[in-house]
Each structure stands twice: as structure tokens, then as C-alpha cells.
PDB file of N, CA and C in Angstrom:
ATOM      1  N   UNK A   1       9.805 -11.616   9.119  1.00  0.00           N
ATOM      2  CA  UNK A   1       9.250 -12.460   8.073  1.00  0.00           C
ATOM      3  C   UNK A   1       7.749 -12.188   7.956  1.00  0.00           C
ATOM      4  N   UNK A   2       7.001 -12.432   6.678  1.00  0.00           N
ATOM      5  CA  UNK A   2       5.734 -11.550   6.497  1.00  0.00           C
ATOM      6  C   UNK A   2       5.120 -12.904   5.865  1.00  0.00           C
ATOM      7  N   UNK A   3       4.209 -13.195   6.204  1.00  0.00           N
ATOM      8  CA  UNK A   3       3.453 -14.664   6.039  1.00  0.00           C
ATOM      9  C   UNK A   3       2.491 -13.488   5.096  1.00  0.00           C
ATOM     10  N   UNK A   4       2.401 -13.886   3.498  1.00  0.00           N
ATOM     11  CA  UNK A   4       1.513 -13.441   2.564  1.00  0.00           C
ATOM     12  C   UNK A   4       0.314 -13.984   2.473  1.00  0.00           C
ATOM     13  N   UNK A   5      -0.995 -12.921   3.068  1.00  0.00           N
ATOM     14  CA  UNK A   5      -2.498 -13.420   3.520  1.00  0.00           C
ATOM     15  C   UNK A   5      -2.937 -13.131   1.935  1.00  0.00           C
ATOM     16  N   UNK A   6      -2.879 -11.799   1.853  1.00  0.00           N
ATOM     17  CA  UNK A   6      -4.071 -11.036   0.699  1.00  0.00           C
ATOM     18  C   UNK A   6      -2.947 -10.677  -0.393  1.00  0.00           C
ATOM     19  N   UNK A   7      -3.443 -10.785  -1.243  1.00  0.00           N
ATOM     20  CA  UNK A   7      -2.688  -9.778  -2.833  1.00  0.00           C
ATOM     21  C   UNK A   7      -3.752  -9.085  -3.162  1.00  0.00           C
ATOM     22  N   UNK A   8      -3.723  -8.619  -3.943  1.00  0.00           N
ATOM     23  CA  UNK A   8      -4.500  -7.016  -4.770  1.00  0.00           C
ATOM     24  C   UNK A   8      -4.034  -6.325  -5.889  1.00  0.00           C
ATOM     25  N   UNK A   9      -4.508  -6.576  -7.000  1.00  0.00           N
ATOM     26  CA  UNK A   9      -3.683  -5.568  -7.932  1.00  0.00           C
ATOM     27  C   UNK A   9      -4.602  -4.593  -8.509  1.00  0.00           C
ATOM     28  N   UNK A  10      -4.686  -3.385  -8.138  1.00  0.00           N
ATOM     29  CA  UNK A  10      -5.259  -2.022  -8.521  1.00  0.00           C
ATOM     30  C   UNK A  10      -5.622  -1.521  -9.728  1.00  0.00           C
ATOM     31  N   UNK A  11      -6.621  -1.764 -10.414  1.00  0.00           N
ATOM     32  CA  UNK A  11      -6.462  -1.275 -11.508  1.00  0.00           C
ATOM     33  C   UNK A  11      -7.017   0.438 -11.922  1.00  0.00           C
ATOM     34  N   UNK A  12      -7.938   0.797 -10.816  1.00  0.00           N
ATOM     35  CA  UNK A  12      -8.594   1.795 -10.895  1.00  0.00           C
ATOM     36  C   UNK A  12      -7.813   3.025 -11.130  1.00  0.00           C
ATOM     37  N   UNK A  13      -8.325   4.040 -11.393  1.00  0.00           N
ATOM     38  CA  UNK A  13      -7.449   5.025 -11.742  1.00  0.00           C
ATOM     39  C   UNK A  13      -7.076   5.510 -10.850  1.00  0.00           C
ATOM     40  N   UNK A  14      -5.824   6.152 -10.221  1.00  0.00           N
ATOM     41  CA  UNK A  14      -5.257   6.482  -8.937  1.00  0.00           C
ATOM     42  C   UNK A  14      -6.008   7.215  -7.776  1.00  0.00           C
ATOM     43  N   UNK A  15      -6.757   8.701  -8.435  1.00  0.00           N
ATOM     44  CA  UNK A  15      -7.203   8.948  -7.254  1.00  0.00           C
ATOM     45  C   UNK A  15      -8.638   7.854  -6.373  1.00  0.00           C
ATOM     46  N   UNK A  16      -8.976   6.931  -7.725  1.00  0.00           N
ATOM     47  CA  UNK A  16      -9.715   5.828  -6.862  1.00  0.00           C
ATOM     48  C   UNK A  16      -9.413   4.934  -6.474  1.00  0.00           C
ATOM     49  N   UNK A  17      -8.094   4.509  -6.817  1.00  0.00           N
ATOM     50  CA  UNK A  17      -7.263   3.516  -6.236  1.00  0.00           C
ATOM     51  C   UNK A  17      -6.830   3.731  -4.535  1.00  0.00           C
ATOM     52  N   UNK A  18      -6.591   4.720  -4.804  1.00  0.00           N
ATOM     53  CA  UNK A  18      -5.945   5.211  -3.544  1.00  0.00           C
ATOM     54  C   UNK A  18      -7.231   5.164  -2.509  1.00  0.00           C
ATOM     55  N   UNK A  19      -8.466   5.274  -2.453  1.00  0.00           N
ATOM     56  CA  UNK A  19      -9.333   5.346  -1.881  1.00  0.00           C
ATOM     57  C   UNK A  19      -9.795   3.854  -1.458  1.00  0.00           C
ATOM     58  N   UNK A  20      -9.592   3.178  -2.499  1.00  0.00           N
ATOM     59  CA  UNK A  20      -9.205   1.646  -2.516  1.00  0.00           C
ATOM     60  C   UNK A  20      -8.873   1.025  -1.657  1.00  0.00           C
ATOM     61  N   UNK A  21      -7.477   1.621  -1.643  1.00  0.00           N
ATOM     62  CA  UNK A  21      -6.334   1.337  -1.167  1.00  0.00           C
ATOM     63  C   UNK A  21      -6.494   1.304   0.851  1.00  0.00           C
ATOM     64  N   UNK A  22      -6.536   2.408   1.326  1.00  0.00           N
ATOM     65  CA  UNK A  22      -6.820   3.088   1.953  1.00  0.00           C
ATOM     66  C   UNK A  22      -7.601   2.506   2.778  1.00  0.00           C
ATOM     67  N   UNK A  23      -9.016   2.132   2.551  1.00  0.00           N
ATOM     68  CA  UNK A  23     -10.043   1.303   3.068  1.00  0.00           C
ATOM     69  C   UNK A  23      -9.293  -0.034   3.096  1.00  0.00           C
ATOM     70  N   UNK A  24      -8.922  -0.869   2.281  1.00  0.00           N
ATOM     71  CA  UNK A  24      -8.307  -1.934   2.230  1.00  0.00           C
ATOM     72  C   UNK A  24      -7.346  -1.961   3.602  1.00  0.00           C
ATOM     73  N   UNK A  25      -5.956  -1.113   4.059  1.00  0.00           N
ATOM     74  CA  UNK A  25      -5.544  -1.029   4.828  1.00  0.00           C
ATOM     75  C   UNK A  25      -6.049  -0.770   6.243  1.00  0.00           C
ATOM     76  N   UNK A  26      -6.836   0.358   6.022  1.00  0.00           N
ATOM     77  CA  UNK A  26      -6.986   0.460   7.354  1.00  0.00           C
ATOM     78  C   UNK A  26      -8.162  -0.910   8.067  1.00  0.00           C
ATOM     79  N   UNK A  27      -9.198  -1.587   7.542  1.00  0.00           N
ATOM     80  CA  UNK A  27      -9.556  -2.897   7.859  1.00  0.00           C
ATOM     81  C   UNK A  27      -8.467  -3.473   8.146  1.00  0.00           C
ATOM     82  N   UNK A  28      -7.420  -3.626   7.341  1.00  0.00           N
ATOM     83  CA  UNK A  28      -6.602  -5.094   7.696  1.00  0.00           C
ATOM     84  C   UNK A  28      -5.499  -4.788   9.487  1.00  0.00           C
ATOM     85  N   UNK A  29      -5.378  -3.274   9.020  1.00  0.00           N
ATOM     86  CA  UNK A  29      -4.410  -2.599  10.599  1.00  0.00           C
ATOM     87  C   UNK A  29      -5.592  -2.802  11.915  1.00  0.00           C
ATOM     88  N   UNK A  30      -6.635  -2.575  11.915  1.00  0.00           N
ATOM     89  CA  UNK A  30      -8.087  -2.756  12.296  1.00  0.00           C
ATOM     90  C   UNK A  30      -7.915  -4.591  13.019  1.00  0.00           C
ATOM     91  N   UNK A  31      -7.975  -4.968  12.287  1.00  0.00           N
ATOM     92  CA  UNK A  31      -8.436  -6.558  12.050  1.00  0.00           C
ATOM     93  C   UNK A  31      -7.157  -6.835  13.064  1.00  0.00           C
ATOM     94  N   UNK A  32      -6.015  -6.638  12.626  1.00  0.00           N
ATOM     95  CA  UNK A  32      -4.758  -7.109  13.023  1.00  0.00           C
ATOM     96  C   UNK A  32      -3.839  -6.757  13.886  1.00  0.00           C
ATOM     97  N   UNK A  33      -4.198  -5.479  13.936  1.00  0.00           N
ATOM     98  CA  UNK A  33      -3.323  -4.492  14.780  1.00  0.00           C
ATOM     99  C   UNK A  33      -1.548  -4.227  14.794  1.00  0.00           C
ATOM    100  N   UNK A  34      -0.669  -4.896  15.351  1.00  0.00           N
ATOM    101  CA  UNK A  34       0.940  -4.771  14.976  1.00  0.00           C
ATOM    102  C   UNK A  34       1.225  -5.510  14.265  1.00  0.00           C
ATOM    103  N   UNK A  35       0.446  -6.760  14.329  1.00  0.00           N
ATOM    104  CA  UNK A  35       1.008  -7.817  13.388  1.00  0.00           C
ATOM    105  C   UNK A  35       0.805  -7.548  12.238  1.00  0.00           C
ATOM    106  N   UNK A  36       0.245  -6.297  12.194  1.00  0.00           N
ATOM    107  CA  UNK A  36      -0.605  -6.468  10.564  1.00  0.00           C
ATOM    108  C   UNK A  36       1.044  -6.054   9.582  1.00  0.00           C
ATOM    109  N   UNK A  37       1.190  -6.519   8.323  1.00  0.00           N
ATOM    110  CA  UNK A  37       2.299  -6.226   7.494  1.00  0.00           C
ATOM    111  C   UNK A  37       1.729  -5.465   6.406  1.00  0.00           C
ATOM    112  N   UNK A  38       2.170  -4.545   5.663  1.00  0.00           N
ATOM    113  CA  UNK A  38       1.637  -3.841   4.490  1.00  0.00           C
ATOM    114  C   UNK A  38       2.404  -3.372   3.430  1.00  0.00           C
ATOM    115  N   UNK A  39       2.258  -3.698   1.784  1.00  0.00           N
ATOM    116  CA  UNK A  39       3.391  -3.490   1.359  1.00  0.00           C
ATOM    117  C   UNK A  39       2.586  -3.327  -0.120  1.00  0.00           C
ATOM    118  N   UNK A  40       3.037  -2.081  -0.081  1.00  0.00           N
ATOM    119  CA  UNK A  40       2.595  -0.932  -1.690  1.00  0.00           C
ATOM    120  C   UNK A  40       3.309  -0.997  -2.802  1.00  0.00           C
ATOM    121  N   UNK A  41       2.784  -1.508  -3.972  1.00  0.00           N
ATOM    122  CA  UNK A  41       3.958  -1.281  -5.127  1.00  0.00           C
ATOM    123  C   UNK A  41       3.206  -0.290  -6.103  1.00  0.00           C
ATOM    124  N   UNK A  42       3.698   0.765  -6.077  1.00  0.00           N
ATOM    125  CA  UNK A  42       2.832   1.669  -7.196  1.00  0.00           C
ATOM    126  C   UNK A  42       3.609   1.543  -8.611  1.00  0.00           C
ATOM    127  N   UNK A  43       2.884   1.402  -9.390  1.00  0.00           N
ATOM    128  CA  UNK A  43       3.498   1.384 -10.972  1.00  0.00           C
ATOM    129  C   UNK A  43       3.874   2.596 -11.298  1.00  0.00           C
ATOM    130  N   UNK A  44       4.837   2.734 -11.385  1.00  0.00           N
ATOM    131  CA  UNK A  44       5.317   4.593 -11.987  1.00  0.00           C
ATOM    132  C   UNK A  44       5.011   4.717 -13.296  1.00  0.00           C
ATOM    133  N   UNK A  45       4.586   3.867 -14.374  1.00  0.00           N
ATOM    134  CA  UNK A  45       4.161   4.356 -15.336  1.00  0.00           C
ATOM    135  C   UNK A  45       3.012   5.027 -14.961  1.00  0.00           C
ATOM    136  N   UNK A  46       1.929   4.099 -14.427  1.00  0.00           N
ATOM    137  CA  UNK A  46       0.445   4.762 -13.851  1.00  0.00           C
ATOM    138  C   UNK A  46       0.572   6.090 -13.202  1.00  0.00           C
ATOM    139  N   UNK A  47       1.327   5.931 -12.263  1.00  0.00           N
ATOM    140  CA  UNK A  47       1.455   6.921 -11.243  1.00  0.00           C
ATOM    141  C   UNK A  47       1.540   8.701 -12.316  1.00  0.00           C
ATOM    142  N   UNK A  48       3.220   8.258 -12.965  1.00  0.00           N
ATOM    143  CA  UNK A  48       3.173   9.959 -13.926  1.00  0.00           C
ATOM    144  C   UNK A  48       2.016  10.275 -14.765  1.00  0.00           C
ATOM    145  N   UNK A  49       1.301   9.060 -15.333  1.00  0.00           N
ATOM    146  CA  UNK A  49       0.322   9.524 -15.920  1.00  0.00           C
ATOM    147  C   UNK A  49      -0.864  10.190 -15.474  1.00  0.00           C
ATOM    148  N   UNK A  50      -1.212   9.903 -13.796  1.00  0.00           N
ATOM    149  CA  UNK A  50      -2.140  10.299 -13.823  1.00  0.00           C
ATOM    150  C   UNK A  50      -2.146  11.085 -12.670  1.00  0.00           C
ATOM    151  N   UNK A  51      -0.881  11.788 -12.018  1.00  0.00           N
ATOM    152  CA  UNK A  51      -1.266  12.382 -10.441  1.00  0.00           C
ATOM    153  C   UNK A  51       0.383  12.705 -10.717  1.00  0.00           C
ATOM    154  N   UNK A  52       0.497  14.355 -10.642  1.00  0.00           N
ATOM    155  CA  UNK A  52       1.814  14.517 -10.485  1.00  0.00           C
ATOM    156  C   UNK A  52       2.124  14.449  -8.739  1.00  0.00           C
ATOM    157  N   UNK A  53       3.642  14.229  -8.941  1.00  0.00           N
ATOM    158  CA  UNK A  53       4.467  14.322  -8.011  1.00  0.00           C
ATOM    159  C   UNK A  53       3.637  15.177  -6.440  1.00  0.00           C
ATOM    160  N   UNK A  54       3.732  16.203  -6.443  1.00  0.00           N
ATOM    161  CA  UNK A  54       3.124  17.274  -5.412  1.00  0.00           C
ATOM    162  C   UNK A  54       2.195  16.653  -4.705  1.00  0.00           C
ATOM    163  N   UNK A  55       1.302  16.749  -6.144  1.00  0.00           N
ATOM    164  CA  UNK A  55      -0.173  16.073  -5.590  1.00  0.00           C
ATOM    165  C   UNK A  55      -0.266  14.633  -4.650  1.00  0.00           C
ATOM    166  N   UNK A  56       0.836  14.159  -5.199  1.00  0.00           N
ATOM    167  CA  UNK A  56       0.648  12.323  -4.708  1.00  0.00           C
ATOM    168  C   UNK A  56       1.564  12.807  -3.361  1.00  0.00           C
ATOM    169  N   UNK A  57       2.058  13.380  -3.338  1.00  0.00           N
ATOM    170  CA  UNK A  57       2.859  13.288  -1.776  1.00  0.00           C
ATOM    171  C   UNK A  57       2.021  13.880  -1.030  1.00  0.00           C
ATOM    172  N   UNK A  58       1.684  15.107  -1.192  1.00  0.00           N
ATOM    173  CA  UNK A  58       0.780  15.892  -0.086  1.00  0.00           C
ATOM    174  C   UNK A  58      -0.677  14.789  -0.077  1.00  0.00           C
ATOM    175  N   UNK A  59      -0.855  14.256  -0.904  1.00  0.00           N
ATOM    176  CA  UNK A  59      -2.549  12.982  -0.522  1.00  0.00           C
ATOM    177  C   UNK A  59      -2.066  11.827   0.514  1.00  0.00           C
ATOM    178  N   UNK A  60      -0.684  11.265   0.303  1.00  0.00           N
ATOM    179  CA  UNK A  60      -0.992  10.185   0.456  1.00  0.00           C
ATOM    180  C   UNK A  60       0.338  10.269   1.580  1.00  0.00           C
ATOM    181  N   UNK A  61       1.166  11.352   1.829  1.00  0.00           N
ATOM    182  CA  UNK A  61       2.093  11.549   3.213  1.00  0.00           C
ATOM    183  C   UNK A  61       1.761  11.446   4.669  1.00  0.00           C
ATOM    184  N   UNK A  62       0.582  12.291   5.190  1.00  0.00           N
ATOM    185  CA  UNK A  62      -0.318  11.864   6.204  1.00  0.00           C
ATOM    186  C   UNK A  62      -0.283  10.538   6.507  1.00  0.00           C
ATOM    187  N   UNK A  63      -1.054   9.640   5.368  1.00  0.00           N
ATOM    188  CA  UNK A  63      -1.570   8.318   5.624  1.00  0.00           C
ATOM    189  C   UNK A  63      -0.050   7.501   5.842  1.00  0.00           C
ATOM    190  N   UNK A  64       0.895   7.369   4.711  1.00  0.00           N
ATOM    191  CA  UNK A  64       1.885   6.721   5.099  1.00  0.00           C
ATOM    192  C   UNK A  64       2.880   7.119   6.254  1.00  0.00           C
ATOM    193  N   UNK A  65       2.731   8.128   6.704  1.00  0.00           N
ATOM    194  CA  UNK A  65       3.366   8.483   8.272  1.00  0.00           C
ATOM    195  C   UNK A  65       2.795   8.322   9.399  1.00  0.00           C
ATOM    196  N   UNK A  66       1.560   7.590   9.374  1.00  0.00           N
ATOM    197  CA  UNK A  66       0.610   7.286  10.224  1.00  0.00           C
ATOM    198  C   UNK A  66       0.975   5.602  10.105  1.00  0.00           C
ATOM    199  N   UNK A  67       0.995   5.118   9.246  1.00  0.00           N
ATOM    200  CA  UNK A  67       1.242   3.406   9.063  1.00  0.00           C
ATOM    201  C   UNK A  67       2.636   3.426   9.343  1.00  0.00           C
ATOM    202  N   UNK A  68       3.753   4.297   9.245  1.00  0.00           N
ATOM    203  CA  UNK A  68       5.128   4.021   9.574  1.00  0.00           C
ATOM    204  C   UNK A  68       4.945   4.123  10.883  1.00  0.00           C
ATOM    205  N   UNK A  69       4.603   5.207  11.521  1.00  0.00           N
ATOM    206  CA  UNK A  69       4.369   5.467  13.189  1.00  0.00           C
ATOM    207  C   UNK A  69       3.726   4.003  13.877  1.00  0.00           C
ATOM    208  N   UNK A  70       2.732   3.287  13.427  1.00  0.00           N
ATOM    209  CA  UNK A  70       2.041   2.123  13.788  1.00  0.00           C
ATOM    210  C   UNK A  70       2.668   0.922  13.563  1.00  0.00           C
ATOM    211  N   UNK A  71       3.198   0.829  12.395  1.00  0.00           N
ATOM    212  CA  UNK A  71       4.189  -0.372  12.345  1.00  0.00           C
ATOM    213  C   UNK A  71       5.670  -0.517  12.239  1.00  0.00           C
ATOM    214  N   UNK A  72       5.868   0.703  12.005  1.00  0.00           N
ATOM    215  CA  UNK A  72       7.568   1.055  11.657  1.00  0.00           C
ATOM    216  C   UNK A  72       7.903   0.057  10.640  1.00  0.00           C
ATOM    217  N   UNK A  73       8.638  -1.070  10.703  1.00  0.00           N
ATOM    218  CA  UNK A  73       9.241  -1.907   9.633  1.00  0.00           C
ATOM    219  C   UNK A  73       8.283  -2.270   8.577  1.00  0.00           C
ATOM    220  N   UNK A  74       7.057  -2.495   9.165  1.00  0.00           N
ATOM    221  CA  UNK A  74       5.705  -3.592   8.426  1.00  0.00           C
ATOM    222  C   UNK A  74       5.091  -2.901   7.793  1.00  0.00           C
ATOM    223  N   UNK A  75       5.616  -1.426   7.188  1.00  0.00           N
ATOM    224  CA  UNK A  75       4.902  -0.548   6.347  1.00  0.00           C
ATOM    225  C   UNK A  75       5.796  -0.525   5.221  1.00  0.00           C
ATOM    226  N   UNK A  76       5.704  -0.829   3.970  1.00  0.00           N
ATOM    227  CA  UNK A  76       6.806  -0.749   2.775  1.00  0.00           C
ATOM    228  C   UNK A  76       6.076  -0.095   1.682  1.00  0.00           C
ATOM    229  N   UNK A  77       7.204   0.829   1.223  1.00  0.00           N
ATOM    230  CA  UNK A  77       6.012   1.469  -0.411  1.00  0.00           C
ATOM    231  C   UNK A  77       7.103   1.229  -1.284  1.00  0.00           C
ATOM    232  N   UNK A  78       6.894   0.693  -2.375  1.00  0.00           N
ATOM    233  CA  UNK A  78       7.863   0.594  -3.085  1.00  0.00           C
ATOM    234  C   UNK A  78       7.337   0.992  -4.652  1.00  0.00           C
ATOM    235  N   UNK A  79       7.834   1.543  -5.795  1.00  0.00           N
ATOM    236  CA  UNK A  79       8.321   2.395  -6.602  1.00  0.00           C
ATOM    237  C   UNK A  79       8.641   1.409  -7.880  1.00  0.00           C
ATOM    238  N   UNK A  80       8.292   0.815  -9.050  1.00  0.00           N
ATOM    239  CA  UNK A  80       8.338   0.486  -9.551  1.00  0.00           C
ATOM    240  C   UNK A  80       7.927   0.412 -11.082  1.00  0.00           C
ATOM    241  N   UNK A  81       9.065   0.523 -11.691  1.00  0.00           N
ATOM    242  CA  UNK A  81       8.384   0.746 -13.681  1.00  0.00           C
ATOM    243  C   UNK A  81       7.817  -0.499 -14.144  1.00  0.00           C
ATOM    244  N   UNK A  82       6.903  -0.384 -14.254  1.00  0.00           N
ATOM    245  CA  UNK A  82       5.868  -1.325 -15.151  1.00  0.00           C
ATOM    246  C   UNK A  82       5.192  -0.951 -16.343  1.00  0.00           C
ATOM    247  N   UNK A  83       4.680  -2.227 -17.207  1.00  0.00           N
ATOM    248  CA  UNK A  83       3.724  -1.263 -18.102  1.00  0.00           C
ATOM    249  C   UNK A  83       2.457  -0.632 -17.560  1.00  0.00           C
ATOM    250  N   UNK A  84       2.136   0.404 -18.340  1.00  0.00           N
ATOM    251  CA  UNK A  84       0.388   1.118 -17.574  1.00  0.00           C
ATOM    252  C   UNK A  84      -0.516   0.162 -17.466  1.00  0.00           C
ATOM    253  N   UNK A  85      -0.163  -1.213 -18.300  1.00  0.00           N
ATOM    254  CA  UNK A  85      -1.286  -1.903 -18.375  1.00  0.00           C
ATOM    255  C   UNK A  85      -1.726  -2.910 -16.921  1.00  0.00           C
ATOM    256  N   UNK A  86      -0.536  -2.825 -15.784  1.00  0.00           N
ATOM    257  CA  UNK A  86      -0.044  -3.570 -14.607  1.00  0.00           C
ATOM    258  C   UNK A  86      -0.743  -2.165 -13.127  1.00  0.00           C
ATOM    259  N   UNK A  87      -1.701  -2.793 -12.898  1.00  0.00           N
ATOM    260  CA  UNK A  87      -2.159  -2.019 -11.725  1.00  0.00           C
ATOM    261  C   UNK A  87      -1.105  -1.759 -10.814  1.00  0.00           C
ATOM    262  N   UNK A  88      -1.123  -1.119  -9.416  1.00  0.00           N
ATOM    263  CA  UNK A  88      -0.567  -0.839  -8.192  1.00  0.00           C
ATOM    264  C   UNK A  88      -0.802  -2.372  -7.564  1.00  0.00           C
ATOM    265  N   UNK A  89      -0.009  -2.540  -6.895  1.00  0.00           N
ATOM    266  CA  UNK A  89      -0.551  -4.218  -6.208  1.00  0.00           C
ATOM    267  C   UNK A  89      -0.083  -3.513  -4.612  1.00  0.00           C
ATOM    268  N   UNK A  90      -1.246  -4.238  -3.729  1.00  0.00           N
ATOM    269  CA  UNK A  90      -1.784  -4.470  -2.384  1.00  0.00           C
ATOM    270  C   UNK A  90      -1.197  -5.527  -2.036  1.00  0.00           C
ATOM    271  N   UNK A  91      -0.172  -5.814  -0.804  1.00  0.00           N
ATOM    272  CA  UNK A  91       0.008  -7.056  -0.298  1.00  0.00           C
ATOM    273  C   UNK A  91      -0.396  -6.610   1.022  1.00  0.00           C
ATOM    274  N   UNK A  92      -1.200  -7.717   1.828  1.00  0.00           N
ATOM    275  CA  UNK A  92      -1.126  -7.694   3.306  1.00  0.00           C
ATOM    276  C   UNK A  92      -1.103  -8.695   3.861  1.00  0.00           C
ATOM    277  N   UNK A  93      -0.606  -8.569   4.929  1.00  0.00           N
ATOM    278  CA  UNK A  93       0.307 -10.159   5.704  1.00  0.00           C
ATOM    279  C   UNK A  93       0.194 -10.153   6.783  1.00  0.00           C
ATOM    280  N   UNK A  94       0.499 -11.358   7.552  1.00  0.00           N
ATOM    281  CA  UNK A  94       0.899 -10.856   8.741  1.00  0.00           C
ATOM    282  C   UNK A  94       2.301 -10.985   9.166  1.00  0.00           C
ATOM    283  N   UNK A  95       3.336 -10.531  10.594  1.00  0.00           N
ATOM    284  CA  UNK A  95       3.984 -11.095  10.913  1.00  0.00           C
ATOM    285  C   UNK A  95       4.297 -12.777  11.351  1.00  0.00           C
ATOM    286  N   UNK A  96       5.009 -13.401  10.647  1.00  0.00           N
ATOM    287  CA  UNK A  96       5.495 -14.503  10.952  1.00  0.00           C
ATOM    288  C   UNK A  96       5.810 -14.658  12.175  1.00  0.00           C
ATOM    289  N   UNK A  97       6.490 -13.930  12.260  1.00  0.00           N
ATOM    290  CA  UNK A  97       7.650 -13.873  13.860  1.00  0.00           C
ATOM    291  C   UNK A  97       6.644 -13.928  15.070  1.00  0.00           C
ATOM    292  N   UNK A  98       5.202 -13.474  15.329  1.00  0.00           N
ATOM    293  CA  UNK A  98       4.626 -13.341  16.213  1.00  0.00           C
ATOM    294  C   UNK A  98       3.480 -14.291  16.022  1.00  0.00           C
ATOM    295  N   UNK A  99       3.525 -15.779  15.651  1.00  0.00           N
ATOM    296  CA  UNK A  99       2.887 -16.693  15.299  1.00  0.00           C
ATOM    297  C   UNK A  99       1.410 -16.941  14.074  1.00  0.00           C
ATOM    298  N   UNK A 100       1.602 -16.225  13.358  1.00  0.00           N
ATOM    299  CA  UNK A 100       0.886 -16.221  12.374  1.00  0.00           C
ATOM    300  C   UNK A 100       0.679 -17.465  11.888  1.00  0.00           C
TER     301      UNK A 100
END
């Protein structure tokens, strides 16, 4: 269970989002350490428009195999059609289960 601390919704253009992004996380893994929860929704409209496929995996694979390795479950990216006009949204939490 993920007790919802922070929201975030991204509006910047991806490769500055992601830089965003990035800083945002690693403070909160920082701050929190296992408990920390993290959970990515990238807008796929945004996303095709502005960073193909290749590019977005080889940038941003490193980083999310580094947060799966650290939290295993408490790392989520999830994939979603929205309009362009709907940023990427940032959630970070903590675990419930470990008294949050």
C-alpha cells in the first residue's frame, strides 16, 4: 500500500522533463530510502511527439533499472494516452506497510 505524499504533473518538454523528473526522484529515494514509492505516468501523446522510441529507452533504461534494483515493486512506469495538453505526472509516496 503506497500512502500518496507528492503529485507532479510535467509539463516541460520531455527531454526537460525528464531532467525534472530525475532530480525529483532521486531526492525523494535520498530522503526515504526503501520506503520511498515511485510511480511514472508518461502521456504517449507527448511522449511520440517529442522523443522517439530508441531515444527514450536508451535515456531513461539505466535510470529505471537502477530504481527497479532499489525498490523492486515501489518503482511503476506506466504508459498512458492522453491529450498533449496533460503533462507526465510524478507520484511519490511512501510505503504504508512500513509505518508511514
Amino acid at each position: 500500500m503506497i500512502a500518496n505524499v507528492h503529485q507532479m504533473e510535467v509539463l516541460l518538454p520531455w527531454a526537460q522533463a525528464w531532467v525534472q523528473m530525475q532530480w525529483e526522484i532521486a531526492f525523494w529515494v535520498a530522503e526515504h530510502g526503501d520506503r520511498a514509492r515511485i510511480q511514472v505516468v508518461w502521456n504517449e501523446e507527448r511522449l511520440s511527439a517529442e522523443v522517439d522510441v530508441a531515444e527514450f529507452q536508451a535515456t531513461t533504461t539505466p535510470f529505471y533499472k537502477a530504481l527497479q534494483q532499489r525498490l523492486a515493486d515501489g518503482c511503476q512506469w506506466q504508459f498512458k494516452k492522453q491529450e498533449g495538453s496533460t503533462g507526465h505526472r510524478l507520484v511519490l509516496g511512501l510505503s504504508a506497510s512500513q509505518g508511514a
